[in-house]
Protein backbone atom coordinates (compact mmCIF):
# COMPACT_ATOMS: atom_id res chain seq x y z
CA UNK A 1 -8.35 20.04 24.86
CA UNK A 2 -5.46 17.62 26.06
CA UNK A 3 -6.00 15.47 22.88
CA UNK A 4 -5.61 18.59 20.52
CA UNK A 5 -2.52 19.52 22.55
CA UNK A 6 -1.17 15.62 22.07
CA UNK A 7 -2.09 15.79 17.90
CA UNK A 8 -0.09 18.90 17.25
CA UNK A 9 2.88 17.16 19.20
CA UNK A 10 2.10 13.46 17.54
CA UNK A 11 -0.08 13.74 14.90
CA UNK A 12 -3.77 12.68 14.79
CA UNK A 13 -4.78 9.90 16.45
CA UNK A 14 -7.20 8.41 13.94
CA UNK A 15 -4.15 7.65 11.40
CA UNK A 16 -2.07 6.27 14.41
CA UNK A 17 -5.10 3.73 14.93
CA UNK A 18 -5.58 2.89 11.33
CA UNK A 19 -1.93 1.83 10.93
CA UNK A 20 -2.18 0.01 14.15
CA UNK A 21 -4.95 -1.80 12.86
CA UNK A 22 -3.43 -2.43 9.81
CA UNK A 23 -0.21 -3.73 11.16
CA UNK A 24 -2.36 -5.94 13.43
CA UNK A 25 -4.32 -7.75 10.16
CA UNK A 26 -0.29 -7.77 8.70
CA UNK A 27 0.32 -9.75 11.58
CA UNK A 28 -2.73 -12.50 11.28
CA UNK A 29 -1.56 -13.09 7.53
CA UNK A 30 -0.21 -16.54 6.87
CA UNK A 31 3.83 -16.78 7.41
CA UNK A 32 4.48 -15.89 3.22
CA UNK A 33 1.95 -13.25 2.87
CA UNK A 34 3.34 -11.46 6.04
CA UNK A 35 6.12 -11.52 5.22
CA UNK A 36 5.76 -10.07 1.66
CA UNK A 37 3.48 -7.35 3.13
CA UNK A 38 6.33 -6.37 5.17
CA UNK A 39 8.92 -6.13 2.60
CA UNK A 40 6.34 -3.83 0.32
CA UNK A 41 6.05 -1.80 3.54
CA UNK A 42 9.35 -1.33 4.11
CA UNK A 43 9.75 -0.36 0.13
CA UNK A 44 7.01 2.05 0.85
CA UNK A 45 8.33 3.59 4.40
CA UNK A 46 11.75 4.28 2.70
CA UNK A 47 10.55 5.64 -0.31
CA UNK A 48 7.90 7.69 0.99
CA UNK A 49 4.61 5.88 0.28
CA UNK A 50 2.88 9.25 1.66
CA UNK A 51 0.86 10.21 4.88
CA UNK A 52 -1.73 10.52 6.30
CA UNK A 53 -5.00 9.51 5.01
CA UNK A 54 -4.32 8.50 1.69
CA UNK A 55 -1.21 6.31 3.31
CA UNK A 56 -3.97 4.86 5.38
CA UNK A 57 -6.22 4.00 2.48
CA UNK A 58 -2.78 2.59 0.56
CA UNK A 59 -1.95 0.32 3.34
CA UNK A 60 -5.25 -0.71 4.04
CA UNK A 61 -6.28 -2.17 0.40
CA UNK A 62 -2.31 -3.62 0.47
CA UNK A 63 -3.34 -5.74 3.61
CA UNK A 64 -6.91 -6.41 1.94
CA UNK A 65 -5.65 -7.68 -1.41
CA UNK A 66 -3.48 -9.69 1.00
CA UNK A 67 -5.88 -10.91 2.96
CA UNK A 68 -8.13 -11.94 -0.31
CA UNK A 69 -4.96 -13.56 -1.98
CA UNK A 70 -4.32 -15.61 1.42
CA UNK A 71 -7.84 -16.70 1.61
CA UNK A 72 -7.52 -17.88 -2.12
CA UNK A 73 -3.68 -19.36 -1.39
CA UNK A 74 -2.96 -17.67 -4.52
CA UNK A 75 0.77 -17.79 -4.38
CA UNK A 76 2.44 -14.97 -3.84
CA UNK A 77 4.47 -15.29 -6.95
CA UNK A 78 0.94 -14.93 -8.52
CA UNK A 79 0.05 -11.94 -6.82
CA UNK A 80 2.97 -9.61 -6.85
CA UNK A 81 4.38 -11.34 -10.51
CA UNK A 82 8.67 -11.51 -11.50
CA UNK A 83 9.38 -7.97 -10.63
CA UNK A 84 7.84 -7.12 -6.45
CA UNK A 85 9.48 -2.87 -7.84
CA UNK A 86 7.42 -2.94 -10.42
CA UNK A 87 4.11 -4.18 -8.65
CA UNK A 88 4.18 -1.82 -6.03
CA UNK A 89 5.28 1.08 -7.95
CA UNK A 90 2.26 0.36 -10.34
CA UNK A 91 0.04 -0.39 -6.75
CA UNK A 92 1.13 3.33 -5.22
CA UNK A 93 0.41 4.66 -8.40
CA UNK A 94 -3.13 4.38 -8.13
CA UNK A 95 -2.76 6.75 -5.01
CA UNK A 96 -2.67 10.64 -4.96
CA UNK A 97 0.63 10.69 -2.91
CA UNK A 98 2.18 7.88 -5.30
CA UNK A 99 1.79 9.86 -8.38
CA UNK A 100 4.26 12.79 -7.59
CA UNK A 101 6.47 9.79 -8.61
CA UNK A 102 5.27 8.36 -11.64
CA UNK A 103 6.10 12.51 -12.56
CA UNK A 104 9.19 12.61 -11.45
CA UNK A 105 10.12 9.05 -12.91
CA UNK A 106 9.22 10.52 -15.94
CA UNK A 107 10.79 13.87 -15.50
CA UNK A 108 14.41 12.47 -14.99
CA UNK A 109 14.05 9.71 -17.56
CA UNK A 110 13.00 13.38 -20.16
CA UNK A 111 16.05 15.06 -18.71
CA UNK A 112 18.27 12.35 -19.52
CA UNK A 113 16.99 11.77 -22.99
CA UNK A 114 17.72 15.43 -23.61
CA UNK A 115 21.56 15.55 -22.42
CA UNK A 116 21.83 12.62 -23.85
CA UNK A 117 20.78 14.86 -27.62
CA UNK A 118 17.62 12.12 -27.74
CA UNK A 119 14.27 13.38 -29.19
CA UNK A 120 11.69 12.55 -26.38
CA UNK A 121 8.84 14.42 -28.01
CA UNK A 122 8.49 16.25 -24.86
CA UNK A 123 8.97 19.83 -24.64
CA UNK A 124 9.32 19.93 -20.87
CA UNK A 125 12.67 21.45 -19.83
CA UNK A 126 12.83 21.98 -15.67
CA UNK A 127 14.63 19.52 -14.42
């Protein structure tokens, strides 16, 4: 009873220990890798990389592709390329609450093509 009572004030518990899991295996990464997986985390937190379980799942396979990458010391030029935006934008894609923005990405860049008296090919007209 008391831990229903705490959820509805906190949210559930299970995602709570999931991120604190995942911030612990953050935390065992090599200096570099850390510290990248910080940075995409802080992208993520301030652009809404979701909730829940699906953020769970996201920051969970960041960490292990991480954790892989370290255990390789594949640099982590390798891993995340020229252009960290576009890697993680393309990573949080692959996830259910990161593809409300690949829509809306696409939604403004229609929009602007239209005031701007460009053919886009797309009918779509909300904006």
């Amino acid at each position: 009873m008391a831990a229903r009572w705490i959820e509805k004030v906190t949210g559930p518990l299970e995602e709570k220990k999931r991120f604190r899991q995942y911030r612990e295996r953050t935390r065992r990464l090599p200096a570099s890798y850390r510290t990248t997986v910080e940075a995409l985390e802080r992208y993520l937190m301030h652009l809404g990389g979701g909730d829940g379980d699906d953020a769970a799942s996201m920051y969970e396979d960041l960490v292990d592709l991480f954790e892989q990458r370290a255990a390789n010391n594949t640099p982590v030029r390798e891993i995340v390329g020229a252009d960290p935006v576009e890697f993680i934008e393309t990573f949080v894609s692959n996830y259910p609450d990161g593809q409300w923005r690949v829509r809306e990405r696409d939604r403004l860049n229609s929009a602007i093509a239209r005031a701007a008296g460009e053919d886009t090919g797309n009918d779509e007209r909300s904006v």
